[in-house]
Protein backbone atom coordinates (compact mmCIF):
# COMPACT_ATOMS: atom_id res chain seq x y z
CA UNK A 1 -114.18 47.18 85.69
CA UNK A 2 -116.07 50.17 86.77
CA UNK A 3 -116.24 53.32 85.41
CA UNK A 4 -117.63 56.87 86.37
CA UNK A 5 -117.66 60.21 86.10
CA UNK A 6 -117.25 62.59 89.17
CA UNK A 7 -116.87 66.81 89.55
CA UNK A 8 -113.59 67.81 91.23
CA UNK A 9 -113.46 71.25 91.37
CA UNK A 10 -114.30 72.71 88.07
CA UNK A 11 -113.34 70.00 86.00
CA UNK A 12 -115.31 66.53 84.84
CA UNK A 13 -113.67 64.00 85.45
CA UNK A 14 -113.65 59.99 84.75
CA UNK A 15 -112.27 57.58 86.89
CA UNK A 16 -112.31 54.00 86.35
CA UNK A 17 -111.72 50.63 88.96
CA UNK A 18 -110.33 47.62 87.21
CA UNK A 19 -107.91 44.99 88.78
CA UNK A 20 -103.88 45.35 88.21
CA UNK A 21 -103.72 42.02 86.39
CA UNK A 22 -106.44 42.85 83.98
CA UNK A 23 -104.64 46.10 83.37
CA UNK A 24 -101.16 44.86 82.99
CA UNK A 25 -102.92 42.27 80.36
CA UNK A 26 -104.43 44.50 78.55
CA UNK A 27 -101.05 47.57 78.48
CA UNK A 28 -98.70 44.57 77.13
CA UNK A 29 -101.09 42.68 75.06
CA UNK A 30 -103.87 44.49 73.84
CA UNK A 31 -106.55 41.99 74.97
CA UNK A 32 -109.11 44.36 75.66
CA UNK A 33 -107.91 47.65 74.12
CA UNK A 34 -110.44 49.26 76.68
CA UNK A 35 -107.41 50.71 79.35
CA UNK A 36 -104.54 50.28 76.60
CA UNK A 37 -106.44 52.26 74.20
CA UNK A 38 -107.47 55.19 77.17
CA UNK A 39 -103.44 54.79 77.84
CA UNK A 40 -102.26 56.39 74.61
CA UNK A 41 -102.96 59.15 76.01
CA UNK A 42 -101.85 61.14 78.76
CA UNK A 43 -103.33 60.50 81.60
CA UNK A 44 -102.86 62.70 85.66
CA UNK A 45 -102.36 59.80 87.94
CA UNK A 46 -103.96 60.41 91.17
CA UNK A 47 -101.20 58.90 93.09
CA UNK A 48 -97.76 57.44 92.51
CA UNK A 49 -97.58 54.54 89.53
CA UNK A 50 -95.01 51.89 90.35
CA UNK A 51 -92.13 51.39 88.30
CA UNK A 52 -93.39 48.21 87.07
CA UNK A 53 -96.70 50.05 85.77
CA UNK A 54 -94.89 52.66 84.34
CA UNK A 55 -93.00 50.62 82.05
CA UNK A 56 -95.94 49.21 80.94
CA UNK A 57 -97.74 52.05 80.03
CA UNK A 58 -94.64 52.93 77.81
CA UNK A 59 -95.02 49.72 76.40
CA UNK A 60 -98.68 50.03 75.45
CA UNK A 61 -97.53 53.76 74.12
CA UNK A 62 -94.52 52.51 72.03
CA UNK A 63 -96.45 49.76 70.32
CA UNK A 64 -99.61 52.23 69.29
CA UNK A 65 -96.73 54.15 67.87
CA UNK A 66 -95.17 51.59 65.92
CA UNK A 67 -98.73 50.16 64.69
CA UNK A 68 -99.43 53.42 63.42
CA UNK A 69 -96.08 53.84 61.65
CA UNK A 70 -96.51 50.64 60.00
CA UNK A 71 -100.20 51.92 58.85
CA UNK A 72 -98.41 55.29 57.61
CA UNK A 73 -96.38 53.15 55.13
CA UNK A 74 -99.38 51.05 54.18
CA UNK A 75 -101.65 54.33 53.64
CA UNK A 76 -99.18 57.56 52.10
CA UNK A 77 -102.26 59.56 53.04
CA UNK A 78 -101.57 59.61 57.04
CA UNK A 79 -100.00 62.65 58.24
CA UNK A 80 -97.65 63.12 61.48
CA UNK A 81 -100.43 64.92 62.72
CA UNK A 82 -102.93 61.84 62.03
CA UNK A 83 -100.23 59.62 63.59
CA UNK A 84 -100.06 61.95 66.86
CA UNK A 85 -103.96 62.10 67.11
């Protein structure tokens, strides 16, 4: 993995280089958490995911959703807007 920050434009930017099968390990099983974790968020691709890859990033986003529902009901103090940050 490699990871950098460029200037396009006016905006900062980070950009990172990993392999697909690293990334695809660590969307559906959390064994890093370093892309997953960048991959609750949105993200601009800067070209045209496959289908494959997109299904995994929903994955990745459905199961951070979940975990944090189940840590709602564990902790009454976490608000939506906790959950959604």
């Amino acid at each position: 993995m490699h990871s950098n920050h460029i200037v396009l434009g006016d905006k900062k930017v980070k950009y990172s280089i990993v392999g697909m099968t690293a990334l695809r390990e660590d969307l559906r099983g959390w064994k890093y958490l370093s892309f997953a974790g960048r991959l609750h968020k949105a993200v601009i691709p800067l070209q045209p995911n496959s289908e494959g890859f997109d299904k995994d990033i929903k994955f990745n986003r459905e199961a951070a959703l979940s975990v944090a529902l189940l840590l709602s009901k564990l902790n009454q103090q976490l608000s939506t807007r906790d959950i959604m940050e």
